[in-house]
Every structure is written in C-alpha cells, then in structure tokens.
C-alpha atoms as a PDB file:
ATOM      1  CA  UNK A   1     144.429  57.002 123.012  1.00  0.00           C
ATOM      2  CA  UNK A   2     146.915  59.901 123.506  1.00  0.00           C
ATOM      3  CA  UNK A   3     145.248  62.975 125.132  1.00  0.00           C
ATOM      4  CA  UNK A   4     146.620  66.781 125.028  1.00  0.00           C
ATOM      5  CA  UNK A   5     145.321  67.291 128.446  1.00  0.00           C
ATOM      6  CA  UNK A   6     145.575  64.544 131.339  1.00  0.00           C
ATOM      7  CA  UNK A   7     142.534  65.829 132.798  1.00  0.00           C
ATOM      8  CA  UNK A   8     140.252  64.787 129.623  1.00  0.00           C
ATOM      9  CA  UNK A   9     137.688  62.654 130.526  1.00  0.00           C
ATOM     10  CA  UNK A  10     137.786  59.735 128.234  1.00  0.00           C
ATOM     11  CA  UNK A  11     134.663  57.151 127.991  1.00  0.00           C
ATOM     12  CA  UNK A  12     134.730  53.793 126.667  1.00  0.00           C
ATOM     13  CA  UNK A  13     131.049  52.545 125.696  1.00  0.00           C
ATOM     14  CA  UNK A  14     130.075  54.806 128.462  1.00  0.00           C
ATOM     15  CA  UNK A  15     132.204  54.159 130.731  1.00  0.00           C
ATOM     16  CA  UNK A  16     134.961  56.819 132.181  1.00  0.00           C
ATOM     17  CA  UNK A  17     138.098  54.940 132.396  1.00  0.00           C
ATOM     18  CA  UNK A  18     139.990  57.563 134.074  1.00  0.00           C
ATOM     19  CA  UNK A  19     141.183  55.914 137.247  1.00  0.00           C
ATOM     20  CA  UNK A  20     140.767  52.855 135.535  1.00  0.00           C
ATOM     21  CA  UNK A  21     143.289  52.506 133.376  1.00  0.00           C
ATOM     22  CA  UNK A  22     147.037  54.088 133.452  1.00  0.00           C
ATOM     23  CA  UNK A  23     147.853  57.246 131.716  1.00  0.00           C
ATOM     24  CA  UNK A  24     151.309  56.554 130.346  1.00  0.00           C
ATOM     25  CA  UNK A  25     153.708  59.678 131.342  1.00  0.00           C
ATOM     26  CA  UNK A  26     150.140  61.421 131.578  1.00  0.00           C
ATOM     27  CA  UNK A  27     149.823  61.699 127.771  1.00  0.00           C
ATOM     28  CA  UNK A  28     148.053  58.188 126.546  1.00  0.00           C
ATOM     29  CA  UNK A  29     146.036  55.631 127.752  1.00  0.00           C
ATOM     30  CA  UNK A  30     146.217  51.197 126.328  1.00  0.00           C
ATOM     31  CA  UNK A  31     143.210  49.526 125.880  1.00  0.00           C
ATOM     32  CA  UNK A  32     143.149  45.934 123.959  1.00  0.00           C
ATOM     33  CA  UNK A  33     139.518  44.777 122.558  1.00  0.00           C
ATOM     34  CA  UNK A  34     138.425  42.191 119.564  1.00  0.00           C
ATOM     35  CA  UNK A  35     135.218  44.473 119.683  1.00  0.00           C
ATOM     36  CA  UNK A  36     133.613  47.288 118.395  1.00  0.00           C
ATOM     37  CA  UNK A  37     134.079  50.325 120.734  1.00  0.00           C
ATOM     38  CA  UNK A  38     132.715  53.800 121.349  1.00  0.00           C
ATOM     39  CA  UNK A  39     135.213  56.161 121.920  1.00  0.00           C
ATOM     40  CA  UNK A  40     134.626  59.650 123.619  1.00  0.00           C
ATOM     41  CA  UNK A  41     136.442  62.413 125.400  1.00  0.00           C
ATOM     42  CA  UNK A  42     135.569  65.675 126.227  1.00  0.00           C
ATOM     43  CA  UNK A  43     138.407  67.281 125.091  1.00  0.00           C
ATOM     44  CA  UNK A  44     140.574  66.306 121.325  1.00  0.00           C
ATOM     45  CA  UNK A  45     142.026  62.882 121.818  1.00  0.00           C
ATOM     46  CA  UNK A  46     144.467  61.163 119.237  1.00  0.00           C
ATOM     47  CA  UNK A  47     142.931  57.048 118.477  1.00  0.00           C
ATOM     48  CA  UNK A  48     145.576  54.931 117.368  1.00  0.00           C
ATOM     49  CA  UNK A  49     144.536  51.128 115.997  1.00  0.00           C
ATOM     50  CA  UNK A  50     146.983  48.551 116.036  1.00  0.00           C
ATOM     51  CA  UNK A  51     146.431  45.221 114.559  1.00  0.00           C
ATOM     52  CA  UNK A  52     147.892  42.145 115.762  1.00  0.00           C
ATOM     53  CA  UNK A  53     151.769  40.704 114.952  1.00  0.00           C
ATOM     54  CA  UNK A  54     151.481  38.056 111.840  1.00  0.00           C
ATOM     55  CA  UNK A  55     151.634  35.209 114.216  1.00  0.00           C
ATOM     56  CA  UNK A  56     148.579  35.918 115.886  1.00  0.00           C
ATOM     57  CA  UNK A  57     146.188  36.459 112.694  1.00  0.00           C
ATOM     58  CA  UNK A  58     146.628  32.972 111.706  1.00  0.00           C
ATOM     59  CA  UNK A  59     147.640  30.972 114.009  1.00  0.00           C
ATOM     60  CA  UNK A  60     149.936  27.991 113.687  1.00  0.00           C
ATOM     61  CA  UNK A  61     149.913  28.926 109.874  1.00  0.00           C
ATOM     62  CA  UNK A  62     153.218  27.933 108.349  1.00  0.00           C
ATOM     63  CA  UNK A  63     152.642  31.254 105.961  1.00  0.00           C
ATOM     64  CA  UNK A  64     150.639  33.512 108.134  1.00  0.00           C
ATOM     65  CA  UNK A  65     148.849  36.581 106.804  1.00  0.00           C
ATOM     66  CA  UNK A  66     149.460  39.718 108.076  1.00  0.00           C
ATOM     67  CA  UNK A  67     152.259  41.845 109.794  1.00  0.00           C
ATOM     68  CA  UNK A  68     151.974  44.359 112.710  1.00  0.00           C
ATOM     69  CA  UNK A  69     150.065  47.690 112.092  1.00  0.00           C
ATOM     70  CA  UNK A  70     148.980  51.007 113.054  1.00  0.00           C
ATOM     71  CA  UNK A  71     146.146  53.120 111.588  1.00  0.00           C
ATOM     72  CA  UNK A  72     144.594  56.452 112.993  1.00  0.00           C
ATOM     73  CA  UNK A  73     141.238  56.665 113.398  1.00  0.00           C
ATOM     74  CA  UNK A  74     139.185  59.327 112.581  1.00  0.00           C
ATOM     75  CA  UNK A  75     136.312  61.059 115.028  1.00  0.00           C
ATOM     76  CA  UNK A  76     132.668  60.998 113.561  1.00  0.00           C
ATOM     77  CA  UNK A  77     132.440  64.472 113.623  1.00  0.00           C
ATOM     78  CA  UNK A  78     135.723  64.504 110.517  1.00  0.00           C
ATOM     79  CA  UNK A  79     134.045  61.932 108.768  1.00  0.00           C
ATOM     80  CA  UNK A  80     133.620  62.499 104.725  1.00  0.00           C
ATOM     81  CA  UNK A  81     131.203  61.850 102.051  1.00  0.00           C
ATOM     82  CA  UNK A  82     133.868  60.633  99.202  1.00  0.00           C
ATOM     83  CA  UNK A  83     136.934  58.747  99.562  1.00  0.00           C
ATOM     84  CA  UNK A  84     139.510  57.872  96.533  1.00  0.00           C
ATOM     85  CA  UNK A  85     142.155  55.065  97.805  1.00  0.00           C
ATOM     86  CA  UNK A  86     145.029  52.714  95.826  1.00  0.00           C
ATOM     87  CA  UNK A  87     144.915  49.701  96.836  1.00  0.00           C
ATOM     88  CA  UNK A  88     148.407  47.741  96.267  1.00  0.00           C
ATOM     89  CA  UNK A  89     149.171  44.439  95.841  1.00  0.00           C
ATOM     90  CA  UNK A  90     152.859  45.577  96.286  1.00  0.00           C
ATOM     91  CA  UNK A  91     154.761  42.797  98.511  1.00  0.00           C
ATOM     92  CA  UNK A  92     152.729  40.265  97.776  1.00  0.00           C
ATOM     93  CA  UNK A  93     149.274  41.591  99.479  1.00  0.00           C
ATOM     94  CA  UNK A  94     146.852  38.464  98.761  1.00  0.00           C
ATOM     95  CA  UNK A  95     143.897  40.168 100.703  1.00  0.00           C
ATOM     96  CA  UNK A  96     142.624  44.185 100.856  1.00  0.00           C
ATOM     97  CA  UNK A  97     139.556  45.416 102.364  1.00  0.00           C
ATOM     98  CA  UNK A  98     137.990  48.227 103.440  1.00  0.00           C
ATOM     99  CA  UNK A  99     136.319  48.886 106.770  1.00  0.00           C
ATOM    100  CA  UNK A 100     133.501  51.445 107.362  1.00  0.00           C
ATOM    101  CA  UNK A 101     131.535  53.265 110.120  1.00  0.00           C
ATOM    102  CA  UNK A 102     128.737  54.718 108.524  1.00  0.00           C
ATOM    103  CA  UNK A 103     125.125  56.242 109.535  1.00  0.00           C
ATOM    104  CA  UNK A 104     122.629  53.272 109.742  1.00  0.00           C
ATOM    105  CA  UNK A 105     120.013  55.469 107.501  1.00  0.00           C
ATOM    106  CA  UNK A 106     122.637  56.247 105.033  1.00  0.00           C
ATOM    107  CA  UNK A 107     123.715  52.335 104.207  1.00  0.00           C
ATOM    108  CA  UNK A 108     121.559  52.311 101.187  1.00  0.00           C
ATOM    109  CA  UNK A 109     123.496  55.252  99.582  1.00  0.00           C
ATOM    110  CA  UNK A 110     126.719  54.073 100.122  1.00  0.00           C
ATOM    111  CA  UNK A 111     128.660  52.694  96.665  1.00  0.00           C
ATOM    112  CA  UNK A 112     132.042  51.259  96.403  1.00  0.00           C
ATOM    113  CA  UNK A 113     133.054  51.802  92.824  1.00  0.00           C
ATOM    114  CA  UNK A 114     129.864  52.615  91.664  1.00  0.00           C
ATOM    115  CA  UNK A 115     128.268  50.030  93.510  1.00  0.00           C
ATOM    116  CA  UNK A 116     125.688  49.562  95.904  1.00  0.00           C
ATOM    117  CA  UNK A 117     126.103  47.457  99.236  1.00  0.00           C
ATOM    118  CA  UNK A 118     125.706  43.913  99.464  1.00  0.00           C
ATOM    119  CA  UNK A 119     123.630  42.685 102.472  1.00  0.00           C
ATOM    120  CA  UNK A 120     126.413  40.422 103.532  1.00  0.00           C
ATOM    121  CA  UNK A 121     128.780  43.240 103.471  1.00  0.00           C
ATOM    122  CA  UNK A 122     127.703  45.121 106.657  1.00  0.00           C
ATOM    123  CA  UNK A 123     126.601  44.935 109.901  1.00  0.00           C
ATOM    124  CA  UNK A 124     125.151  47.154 113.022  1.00  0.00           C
ATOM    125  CA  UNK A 125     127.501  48.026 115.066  1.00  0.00           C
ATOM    126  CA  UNK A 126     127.176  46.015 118.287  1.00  0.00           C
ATOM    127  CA  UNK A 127     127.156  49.358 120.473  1.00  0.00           C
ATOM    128  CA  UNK A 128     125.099  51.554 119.010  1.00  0.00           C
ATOM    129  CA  UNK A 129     121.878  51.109 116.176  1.00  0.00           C
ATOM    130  CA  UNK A 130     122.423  54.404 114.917  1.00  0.00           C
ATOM    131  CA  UNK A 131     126.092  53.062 112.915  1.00  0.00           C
ATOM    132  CA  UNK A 132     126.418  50.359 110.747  1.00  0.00           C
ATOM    133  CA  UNK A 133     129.443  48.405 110.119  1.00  0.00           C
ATOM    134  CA  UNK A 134     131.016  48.032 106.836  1.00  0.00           C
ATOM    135  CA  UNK A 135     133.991  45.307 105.597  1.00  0.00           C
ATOM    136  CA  UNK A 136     134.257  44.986 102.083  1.00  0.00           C
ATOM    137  CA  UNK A 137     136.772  43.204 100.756  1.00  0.00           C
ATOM    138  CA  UNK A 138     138.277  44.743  97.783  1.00  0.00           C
ATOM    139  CA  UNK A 139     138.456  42.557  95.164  1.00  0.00           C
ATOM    140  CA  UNK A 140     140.857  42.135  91.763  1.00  0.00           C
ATOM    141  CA  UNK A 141     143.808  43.669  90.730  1.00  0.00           C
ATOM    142  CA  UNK A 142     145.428  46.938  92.292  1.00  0.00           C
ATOM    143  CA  UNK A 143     143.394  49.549  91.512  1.00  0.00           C
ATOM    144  CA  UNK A 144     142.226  52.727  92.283  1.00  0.00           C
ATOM    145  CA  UNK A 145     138.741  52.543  94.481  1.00  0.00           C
ATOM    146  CA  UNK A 146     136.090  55.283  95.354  1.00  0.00           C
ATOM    147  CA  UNK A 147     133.732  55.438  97.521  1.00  0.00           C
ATOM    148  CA  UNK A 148     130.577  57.359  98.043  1.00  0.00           C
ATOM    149  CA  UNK A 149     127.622  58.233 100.622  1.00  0.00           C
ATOM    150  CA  UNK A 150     125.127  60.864 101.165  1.00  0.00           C
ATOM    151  CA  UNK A 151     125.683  61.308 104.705  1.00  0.00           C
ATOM    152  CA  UNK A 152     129.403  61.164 106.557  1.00  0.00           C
ATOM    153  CA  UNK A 153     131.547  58.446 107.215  1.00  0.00           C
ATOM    154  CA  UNK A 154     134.789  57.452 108.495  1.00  0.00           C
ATOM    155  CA  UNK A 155     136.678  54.404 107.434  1.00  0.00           C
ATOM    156  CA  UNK A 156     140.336  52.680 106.702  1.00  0.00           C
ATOM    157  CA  UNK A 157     141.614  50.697 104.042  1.00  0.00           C
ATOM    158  CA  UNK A 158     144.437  47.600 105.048  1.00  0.00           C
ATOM    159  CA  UNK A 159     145.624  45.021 103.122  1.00  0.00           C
ATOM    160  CA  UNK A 160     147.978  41.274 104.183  1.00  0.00           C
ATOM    161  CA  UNK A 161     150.449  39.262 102.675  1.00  0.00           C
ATOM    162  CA  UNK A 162     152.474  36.636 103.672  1.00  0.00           C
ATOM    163  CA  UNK A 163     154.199  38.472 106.802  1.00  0.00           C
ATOM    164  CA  UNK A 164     153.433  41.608 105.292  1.00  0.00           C
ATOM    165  CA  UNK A 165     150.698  44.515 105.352  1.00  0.00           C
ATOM    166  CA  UNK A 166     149.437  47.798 104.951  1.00  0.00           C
ATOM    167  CA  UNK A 167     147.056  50.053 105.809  1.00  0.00           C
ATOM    168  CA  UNK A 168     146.185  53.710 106.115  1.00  0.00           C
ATOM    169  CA  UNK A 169     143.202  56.208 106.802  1.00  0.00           C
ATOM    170  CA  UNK A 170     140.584  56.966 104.728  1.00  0.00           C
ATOM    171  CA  UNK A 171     140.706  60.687 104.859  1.00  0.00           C
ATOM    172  CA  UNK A 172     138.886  63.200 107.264  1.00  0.00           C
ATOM    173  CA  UNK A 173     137.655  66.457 106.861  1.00  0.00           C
ATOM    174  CA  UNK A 174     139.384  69.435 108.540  1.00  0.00           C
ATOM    175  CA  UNK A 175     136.931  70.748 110.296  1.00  0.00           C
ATOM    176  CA  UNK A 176     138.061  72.635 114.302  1.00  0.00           C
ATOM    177  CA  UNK A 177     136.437  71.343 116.581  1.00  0.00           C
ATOM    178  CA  UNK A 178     137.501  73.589 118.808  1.00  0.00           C
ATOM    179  CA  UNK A 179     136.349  76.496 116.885  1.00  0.00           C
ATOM    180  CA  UNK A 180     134.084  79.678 118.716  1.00  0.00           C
ATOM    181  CA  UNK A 181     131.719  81.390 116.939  1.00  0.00           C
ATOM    182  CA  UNK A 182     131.895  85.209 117.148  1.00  0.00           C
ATOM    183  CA  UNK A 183     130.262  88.402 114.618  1.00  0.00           C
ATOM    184  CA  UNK A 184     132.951  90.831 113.911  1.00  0.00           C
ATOM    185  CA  UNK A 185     131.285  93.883 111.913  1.00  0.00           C
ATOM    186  CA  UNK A 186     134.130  94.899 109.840  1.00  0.00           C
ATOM    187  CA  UNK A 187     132.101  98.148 108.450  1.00  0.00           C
ATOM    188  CA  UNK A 188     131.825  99.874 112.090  1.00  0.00           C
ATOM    189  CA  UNK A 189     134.045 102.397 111.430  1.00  0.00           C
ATOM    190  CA  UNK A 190     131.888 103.553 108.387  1.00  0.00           C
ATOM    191  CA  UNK A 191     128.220 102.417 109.749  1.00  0.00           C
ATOM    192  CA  UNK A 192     127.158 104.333 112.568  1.00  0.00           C
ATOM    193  CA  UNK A 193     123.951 101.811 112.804  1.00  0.00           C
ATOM    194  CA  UNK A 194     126.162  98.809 113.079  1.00  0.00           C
ATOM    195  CA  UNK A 195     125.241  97.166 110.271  1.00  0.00           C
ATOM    196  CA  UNK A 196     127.032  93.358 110.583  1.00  0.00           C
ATOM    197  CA  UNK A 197     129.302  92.667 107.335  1.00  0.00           C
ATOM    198  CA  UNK A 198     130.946  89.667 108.109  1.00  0.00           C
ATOM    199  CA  UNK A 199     130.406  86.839 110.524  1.00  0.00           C
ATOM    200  CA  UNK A 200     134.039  84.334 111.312  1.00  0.00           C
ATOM    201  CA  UNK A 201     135.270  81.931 113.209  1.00  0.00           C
ATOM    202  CA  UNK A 202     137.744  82.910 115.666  1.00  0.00           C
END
C-alpha cells in the first residue's frame, strides 16, 4: 500500500495500522493475508496485489501452475458498470478467471457474457454483507469477455500456466476524488443580479 503522504491514516478491517506496521522509506506499507480485506485511508493510497511465486500455488507439483504477479487494485469509489477483457491462452495459460467485488443487492444483475451468475460462483465477502465475492472461471478458448452490472464494481482478470501467468485490472473510472465543488458565475460581468451560468469542479 504506497501512500503520497506518510501521515495517511491507513485501516485494515478497521484497524489503523499506523504504528503497527513499517512504512518503507515513509512511502508504502507490506501486509501478507490469504483473506479478504478492507482497505481504507483517509487520504489516496496506491493497493498493489501480489500473488504467490509458482512454487507455492501448488505445492510439491512437478508442473506447478502459476508464476509471480502483481495487479492494482481499484478503490470502490472507481469501480465501473461494464468491463470488456481478452483473455489469452498465450504461453500455455491452462486456467483464467475473473475475480469480482460487487454490491450484494446488485449480484442478480451481474452477467458475464450475457450471462447471469451461478450460485456457486460467488460468495459474501467475509468482512462486510454489503459486497459479494465473485470468481468465475472463464471458460473455453481465448476470447474476448464482457461483463455487466447495474450498480459498480471493481474486479481483475488473471490467468496460470505451467510456470507462467498473467493478470491485469479490470478498468476503473476516472473519477477525482479529491475534487471541491465550487459555483463560478461566468455571466457576472454582464448580470448585475448574479444570475449563476455555470457550476465546475475546481
């Protein structure tokens, strides 16, 4: 979790972990967990996801699956509606899926190609009731996938071979988070009543 200010306070399921874990050469914090998190800061944070070396995802497997890799992970707040992703079987990827954080009231509107959820395809997420997990595995030949919701989400899309993978955001909408409201009345100099003719974002 890299942070543009060192004074952010950053909160794990609740919990501030300034103080409790390092801040590497004040700019990032490590954390390690085979769990479902909540992330939040009070000030723009950077969440990196790494995934395990290819050893580790199988074991003693004389042809492991998987490599090392890093994915980004979008806030809530950038999540999107629509999502079109590729994914390869480039390298000899055997398995691809797609993992979703989605509203819990929005699970029922949520296709993958066209397709509504399976029951066994999602979860809730073991922090919170108001998000429910999603892991689809994305069947078939290479292809190009969409997926659709009524309401916001945020998700990645990863794929392993034999001591190989790939995987990559999602998307996220640009949206400032940092941005101020403010009226502007661009007709003053003509309206001695004020009249408001715009409204932006400054």
């Amino acid at each position: 979790m890299a942070v543009r200010d060192p004074k952010t306070i950053v909160k794990i399921n609740g919990v501030v972990i300034n103080g409790l874990l390092p801040l590497y050469k004040n700019f990032y914090y490590q954390y390690a967990s085979i769990e479902g998190e909540i992330i939040e800061s009070d000030k723009p944070i950077l969440v990196g996801q790494y995934t395990v070396s290819s050893n580790e995802c199988t074991g003693a497997n004389p042809n492991p699956l998987g490599d090392p890799e890093m994915l980004y992970i979008s806030p809530i707040e950038q999540g999107v509606k629509s999502a079109i992703f590729y994914n390869t079987r480039n390298q000899y990827i055997d398995m691809s899926l797609a993992n979703i954080i989605v509203p819990t009231g929005a699970v029922a509107s949520m296709k993958i190609d066209g397709v509504p959820l399976n029951a066994n395809e999602y979860f809730p997420h073991p922090r919170t009731n108001l998000y429910t997990v999603v892991v689809k595995r994305l069947l078939g030949a290479a292809a190009q996938r969409k997926i659709t919701c009524d309401s916001a989400f945020v998700a990645t899309v990863y794929g392993t071979g034999t001591f190989e993978s790939y995987g990559y955001n999602l998307g996220t909408f640009v949206n400032d988070l940092n941005a101020t409201g403010g009226i502007r009345n661009t007709l003053d100099a003509l309206s001695p009543i004020g009249t408001i003719a715009s409204i932006t974002c400054s």
